[in-house]
PDB file of N, CA and C in Angstrom:
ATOM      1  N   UNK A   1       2.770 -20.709  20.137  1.00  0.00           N
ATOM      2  CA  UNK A   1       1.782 -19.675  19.921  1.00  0.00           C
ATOM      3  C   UNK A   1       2.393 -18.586  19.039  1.00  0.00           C
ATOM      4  N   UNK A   2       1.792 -18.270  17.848  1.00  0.00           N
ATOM      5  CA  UNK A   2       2.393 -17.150  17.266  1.00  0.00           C
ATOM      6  C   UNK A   2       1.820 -16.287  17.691  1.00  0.00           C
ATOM      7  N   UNK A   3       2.827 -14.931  17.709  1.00  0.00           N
ATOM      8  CA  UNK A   3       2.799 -14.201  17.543  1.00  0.00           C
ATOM      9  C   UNK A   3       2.026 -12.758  17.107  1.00  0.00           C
ATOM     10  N   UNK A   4       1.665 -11.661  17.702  1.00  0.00           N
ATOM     11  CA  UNK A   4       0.891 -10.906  16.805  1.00  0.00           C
ATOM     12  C   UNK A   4       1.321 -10.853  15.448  1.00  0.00           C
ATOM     13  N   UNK A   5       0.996 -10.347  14.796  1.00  0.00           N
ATOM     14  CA  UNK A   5       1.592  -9.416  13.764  1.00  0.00           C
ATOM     15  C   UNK A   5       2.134  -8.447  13.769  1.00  0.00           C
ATOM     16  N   UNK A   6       3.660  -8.027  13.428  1.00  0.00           N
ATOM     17  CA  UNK A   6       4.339  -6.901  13.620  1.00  0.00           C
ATOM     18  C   UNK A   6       3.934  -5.676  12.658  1.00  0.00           C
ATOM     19  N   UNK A   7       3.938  -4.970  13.863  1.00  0.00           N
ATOM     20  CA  UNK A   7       3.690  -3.282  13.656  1.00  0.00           C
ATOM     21  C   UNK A   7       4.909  -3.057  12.697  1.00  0.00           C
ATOM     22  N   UNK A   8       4.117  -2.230  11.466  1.00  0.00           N
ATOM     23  CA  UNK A   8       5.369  -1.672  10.744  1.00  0.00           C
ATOM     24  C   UNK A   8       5.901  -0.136  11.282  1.00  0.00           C
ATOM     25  N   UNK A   9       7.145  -0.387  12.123  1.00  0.00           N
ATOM     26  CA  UNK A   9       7.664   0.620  12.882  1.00  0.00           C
ATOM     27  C   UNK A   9       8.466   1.408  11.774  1.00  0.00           C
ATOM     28  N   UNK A  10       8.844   0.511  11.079  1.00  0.00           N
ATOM     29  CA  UNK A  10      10.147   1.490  10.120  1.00  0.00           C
ATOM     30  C   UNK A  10       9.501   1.901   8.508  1.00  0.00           C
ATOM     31  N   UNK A  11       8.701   3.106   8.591  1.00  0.00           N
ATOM     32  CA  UNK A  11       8.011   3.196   6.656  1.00  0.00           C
ATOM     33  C   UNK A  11       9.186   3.487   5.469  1.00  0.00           C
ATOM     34  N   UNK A  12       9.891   4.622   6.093  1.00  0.00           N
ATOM     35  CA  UNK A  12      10.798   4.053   4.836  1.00  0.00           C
ATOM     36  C   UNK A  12      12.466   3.360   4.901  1.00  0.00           C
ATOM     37  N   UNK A  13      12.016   2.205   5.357  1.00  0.00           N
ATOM     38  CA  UNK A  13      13.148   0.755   5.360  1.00  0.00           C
ATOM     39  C   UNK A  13      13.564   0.452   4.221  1.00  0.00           C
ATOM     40  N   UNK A  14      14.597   0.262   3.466  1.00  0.00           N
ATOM     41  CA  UNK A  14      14.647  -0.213   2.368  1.00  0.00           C
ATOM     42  C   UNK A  14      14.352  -1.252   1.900  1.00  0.00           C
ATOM     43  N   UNK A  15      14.187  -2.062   2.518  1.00  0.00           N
ATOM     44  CA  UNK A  15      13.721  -3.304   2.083  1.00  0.00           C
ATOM     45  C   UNK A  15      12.230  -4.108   2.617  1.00  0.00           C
ATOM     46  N   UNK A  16      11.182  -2.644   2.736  1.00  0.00           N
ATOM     47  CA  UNK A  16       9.954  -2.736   3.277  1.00  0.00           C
ATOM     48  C   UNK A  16       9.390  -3.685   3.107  1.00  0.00           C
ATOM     49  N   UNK A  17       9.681  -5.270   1.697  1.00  0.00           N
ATOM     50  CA  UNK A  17       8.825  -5.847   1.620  1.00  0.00           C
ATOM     51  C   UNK A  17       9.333  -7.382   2.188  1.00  0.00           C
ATOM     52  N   UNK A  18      10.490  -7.135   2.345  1.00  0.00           N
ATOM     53  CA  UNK A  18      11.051  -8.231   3.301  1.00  0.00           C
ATOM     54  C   UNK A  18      10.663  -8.200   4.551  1.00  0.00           C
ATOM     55  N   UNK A  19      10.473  -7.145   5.066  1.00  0.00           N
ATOM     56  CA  UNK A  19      10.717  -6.463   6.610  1.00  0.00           C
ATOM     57  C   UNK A  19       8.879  -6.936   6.553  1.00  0.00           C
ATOM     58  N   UNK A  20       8.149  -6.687   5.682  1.00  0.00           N
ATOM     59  CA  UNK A  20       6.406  -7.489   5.898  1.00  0.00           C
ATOM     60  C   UNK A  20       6.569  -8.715   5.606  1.00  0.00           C
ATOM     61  N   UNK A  21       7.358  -9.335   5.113  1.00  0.00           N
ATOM     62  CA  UNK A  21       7.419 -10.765   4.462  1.00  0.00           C
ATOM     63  C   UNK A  21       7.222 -11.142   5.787  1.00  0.00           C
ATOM     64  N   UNK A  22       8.345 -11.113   6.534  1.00  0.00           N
ATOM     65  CA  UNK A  22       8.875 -11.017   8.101  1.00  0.00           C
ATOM     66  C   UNK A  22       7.680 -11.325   9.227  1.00  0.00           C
ATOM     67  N   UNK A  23       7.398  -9.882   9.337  1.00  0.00           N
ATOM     68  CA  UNK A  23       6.263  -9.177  10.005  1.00  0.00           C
ATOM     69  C   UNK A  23       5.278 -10.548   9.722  1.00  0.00           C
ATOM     70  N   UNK A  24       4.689 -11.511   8.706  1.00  0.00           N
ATOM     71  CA  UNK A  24       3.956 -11.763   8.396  1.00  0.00           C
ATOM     72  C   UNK A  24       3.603 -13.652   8.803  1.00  0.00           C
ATOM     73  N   UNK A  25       5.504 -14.047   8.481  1.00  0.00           N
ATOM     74  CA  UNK A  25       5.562 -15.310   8.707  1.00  0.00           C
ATOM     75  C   UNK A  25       4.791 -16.186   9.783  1.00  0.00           C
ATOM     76  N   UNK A  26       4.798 -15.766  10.993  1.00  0.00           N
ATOM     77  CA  UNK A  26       4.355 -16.702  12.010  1.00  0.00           C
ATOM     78  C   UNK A  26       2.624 -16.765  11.951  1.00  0.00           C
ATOM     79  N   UNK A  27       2.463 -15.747  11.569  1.00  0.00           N
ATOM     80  CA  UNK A  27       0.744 -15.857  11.148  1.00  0.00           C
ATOM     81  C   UNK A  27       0.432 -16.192   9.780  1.00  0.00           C
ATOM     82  N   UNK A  28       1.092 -16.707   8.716  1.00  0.00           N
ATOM     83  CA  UNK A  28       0.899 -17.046   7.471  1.00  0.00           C
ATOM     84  C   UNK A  28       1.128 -18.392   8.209  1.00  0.00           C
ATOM     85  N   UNK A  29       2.203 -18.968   9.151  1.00  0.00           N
ATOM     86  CA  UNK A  29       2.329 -21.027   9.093  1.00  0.00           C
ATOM     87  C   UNK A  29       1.386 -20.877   9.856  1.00  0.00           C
ATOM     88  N   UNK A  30       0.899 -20.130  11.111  1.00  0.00           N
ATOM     89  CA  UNK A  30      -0.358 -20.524  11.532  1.00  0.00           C
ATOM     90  C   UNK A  30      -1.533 -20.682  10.697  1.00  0.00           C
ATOM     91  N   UNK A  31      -1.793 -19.768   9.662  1.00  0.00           N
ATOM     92  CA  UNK A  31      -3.052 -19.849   9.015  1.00  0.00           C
ATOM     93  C   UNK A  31      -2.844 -21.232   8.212  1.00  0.00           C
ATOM     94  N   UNK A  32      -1.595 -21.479   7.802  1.00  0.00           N
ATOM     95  CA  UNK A  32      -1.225 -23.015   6.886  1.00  0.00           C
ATOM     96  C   UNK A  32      -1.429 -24.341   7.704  1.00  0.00           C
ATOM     97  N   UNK A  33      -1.136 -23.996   8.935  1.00  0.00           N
ATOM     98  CA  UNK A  33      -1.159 -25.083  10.023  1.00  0.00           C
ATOM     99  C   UNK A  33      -2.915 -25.711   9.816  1.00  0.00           C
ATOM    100  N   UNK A  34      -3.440 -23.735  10.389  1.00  0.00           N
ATOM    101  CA  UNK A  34      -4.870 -24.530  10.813  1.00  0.00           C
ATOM    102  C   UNK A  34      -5.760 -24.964   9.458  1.00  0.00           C
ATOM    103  N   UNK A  35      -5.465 -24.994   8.188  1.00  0.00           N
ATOM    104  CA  UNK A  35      -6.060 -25.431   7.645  1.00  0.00           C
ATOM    105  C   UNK A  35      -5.704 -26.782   6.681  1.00  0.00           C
ATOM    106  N   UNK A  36      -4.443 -27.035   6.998  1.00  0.00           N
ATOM    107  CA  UNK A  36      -4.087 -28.430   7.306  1.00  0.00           C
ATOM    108  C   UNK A  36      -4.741 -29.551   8.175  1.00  0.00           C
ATOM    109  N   UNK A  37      -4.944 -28.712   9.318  1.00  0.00           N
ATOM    110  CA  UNK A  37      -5.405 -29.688  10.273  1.00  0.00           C
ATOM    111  C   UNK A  37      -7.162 -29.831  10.031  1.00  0.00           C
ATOM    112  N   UNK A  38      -7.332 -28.637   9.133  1.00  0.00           N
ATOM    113  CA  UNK A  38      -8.587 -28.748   9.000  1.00  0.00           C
ATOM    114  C   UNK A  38      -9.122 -30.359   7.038  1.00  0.00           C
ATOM    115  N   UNK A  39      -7.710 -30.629   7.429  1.00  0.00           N
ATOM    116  CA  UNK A  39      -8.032 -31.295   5.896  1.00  0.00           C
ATOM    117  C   UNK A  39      -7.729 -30.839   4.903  1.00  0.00           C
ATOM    118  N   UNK A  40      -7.605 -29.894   4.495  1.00  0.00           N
ATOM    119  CA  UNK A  40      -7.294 -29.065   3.316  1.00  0.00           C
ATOM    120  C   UNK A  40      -5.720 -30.059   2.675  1.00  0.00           C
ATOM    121  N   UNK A  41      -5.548 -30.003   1.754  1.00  0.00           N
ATOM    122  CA  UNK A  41      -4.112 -30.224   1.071  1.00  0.00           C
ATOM    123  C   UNK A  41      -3.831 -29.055   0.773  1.00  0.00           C
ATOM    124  N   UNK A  42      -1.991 -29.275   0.428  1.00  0.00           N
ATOM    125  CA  UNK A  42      -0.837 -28.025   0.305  1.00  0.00           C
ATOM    126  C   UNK A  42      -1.485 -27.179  -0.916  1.00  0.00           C
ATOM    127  N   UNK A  43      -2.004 -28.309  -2.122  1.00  0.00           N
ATOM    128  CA  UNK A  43      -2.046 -27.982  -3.300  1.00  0.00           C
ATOM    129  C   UNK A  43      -3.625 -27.087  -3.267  1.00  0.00           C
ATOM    130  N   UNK A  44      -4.882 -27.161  -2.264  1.00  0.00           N
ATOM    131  CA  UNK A  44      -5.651 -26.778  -2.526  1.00  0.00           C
ATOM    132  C   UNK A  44      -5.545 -25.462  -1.311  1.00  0.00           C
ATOM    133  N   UNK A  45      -5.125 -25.300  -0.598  1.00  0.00           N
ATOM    134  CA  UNK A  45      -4.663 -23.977   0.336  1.00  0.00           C
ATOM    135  C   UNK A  45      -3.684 -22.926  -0.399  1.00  0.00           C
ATOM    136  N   UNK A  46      -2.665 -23.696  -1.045  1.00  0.00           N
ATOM    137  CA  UNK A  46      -1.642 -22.895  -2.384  1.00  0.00           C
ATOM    138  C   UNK A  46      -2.879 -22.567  -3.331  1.00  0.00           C
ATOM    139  N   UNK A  47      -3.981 -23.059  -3.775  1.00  0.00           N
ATOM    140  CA  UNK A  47      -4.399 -22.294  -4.975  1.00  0.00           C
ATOM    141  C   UNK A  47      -5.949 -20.985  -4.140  1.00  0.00           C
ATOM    142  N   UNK A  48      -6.409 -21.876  -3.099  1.00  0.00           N
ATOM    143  CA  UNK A  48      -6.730 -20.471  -2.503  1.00  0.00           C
ATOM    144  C   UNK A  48      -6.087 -19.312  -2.165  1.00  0.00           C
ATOM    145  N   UNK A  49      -4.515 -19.819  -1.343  1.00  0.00           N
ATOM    146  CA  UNK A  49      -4.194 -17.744  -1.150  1.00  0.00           C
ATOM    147  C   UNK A  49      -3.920 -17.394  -2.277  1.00  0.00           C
ATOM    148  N   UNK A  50      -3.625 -18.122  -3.580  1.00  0.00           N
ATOM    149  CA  UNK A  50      -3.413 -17.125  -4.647  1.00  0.00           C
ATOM    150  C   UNK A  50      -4.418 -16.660  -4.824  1.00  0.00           C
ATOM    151  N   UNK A  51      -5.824 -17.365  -5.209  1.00  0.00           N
ATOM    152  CA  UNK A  51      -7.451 -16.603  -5.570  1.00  0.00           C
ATOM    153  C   UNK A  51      -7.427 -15.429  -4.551  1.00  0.00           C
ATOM    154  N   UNK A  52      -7.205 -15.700  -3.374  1.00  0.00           N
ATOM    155  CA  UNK A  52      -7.436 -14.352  -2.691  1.00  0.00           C
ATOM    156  C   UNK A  52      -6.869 -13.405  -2.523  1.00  0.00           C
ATOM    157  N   UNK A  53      -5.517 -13.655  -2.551  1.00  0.00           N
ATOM    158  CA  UNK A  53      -4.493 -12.687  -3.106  1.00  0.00           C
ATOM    159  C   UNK A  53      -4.753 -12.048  -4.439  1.00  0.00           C
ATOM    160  N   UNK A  54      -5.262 -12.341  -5.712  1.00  0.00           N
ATOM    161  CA  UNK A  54      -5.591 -11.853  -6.787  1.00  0.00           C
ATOM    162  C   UNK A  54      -7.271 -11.031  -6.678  1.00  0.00           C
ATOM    163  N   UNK A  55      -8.038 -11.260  -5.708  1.00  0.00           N
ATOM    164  CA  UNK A  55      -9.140 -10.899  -5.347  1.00  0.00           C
ATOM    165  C   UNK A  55      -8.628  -9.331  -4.550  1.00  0.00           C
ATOM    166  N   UNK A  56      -7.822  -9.941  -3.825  1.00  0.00           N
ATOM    167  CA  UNK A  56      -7.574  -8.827  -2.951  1.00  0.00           C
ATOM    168  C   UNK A  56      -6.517  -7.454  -3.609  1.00  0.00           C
ATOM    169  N   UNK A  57      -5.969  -8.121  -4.483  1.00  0.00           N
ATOM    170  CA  UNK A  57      -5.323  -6.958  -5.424  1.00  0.00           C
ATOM    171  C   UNK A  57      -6.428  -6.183  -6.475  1.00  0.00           C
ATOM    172  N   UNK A  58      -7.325  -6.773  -6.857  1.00  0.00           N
ATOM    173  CA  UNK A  58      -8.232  -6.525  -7.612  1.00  0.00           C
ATOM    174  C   UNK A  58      -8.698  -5.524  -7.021  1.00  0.00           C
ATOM    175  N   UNK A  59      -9.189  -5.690  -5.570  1.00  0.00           N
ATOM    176  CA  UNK A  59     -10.095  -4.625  -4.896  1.00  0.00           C
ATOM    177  C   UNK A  59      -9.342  -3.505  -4.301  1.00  0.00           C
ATOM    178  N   UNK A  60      -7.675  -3.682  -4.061  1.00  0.00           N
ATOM    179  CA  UNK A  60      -7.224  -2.182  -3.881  1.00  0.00           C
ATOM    180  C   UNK A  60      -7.244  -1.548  -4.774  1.00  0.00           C
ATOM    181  N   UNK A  61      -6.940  -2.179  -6.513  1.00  0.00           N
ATOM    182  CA  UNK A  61      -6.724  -1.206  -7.423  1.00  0.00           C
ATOM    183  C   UNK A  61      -7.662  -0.545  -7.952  1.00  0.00           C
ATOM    184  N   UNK A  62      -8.665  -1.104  -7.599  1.00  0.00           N
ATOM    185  CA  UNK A  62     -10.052  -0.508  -7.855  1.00  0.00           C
ATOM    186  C   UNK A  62     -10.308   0.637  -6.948  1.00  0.00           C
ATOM    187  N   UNK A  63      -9.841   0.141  -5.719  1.00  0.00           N
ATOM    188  CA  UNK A  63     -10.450   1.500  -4.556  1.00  0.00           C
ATOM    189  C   UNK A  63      -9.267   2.227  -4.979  1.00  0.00           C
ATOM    190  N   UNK A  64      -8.099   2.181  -5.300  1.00  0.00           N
ATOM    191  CA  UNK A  64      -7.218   3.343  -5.500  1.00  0.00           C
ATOM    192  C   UNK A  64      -7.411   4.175  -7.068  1.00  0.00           C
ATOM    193  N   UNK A  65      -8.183   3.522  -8.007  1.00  0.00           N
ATOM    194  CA  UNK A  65      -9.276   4.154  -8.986  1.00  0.00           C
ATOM    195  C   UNK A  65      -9.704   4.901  -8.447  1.00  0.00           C
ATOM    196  N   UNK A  66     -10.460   4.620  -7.956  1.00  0.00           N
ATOM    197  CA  UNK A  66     -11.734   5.529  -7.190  1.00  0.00           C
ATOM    198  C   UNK A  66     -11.266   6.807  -6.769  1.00  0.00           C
ATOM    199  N   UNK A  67     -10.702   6.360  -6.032  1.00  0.00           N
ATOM    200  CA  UNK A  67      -9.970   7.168  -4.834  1.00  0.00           C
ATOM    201  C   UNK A  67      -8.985   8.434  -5.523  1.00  0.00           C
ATOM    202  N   UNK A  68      -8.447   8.098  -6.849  1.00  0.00           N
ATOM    203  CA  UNK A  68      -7.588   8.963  -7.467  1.00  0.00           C
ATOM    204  C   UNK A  68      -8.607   9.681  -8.797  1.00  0.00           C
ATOM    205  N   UNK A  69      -9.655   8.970  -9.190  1.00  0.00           N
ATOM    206  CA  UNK A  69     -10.824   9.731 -10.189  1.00  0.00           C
ATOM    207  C   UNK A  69     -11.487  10.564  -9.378  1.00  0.00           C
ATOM    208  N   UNK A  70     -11.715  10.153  -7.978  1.00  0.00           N
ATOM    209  CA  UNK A  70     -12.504  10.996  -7.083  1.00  0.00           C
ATOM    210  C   UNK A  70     -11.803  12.596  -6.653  1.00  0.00           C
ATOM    211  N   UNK A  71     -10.420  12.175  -6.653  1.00  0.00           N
ATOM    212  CA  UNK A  71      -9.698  13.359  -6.664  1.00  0.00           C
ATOM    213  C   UNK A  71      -9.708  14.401  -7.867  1.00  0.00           C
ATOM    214  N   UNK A  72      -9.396  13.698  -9.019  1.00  0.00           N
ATOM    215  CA  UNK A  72      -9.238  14.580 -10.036  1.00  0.00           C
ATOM    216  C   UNK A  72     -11.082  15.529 -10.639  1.00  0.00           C
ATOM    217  N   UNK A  73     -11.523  14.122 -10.206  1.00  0.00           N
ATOM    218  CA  UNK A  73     -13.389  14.627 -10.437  1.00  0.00           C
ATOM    219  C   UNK A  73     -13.482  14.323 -11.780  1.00  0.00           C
ATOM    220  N   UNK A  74     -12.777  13.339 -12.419  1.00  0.00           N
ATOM    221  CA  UNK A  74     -13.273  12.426 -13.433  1.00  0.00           C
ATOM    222  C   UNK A  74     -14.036  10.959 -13.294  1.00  0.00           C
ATOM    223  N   UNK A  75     -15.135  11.037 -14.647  1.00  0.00           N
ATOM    224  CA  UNK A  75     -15.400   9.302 -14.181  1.00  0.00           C
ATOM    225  C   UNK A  75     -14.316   8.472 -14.652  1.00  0.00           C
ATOM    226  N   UNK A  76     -15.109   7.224 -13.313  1.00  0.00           N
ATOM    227  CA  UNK A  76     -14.080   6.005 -13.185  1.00  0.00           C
ATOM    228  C   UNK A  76     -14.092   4.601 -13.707  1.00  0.00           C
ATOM    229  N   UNK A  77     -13.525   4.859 -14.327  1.00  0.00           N
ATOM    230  CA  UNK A  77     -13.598   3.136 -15.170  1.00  0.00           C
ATOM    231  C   UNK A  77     -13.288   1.769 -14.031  1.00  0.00           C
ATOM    232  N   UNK A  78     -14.298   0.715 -14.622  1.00  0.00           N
ATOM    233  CA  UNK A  78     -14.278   0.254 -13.254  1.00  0.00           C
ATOM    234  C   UNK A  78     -13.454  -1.292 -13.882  1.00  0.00           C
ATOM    235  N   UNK A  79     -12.848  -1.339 -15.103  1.00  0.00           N
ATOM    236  CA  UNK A  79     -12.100  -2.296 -15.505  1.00  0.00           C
ATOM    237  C   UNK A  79     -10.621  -2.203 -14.773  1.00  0.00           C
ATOM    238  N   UNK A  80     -10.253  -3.839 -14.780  1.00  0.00           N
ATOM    239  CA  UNK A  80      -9.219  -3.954 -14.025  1.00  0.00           C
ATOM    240  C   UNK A  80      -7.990  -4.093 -15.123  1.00  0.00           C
ATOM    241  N   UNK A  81      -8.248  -4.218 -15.971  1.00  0.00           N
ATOM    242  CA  UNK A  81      -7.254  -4.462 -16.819  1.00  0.00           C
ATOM    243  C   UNK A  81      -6.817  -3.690 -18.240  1.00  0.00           C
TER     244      UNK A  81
END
């Protein structure tokens, strides 16, 4: 049974992105497990978390647009690139 997901106790760790890599493992092979078992292949689960990983970067940098035009009280360009 994995694991929760670990609380990030330590913010400035030096090596914060290992220390989530970490935090992250036992619920990343679970999510790999169950969709193995669901049929999926390596090669078509590898090209979904990247789509969603690139989806999901898309939509912080956008809300952190926002979020930083909203501050200054300029408009916000809503291109990602």
């Amino acid at each position: 049974m994995a694991k929760a997901l670990a609380q990030n106790i330590c913010p400035d760790h030096r090596n914060r992105d290992l220390e989530c890599q970490r935090a992250m493992d036992d619920d990343f092979k679970l999510l790999i497990a169950v969709a193995e078992n669901e049929g999926w292949s390596w090669q078509e689960i590898a090209l979904a978390l990247m789509e969603l990983t690139e989806d999901y970067v898309a939509a912080m940098r956008l809300d952190a647009q926002m979020r930083e035009g909203a501050s200054l009280g300029v408009p916000i360009s809503k291109m990602l690139h």
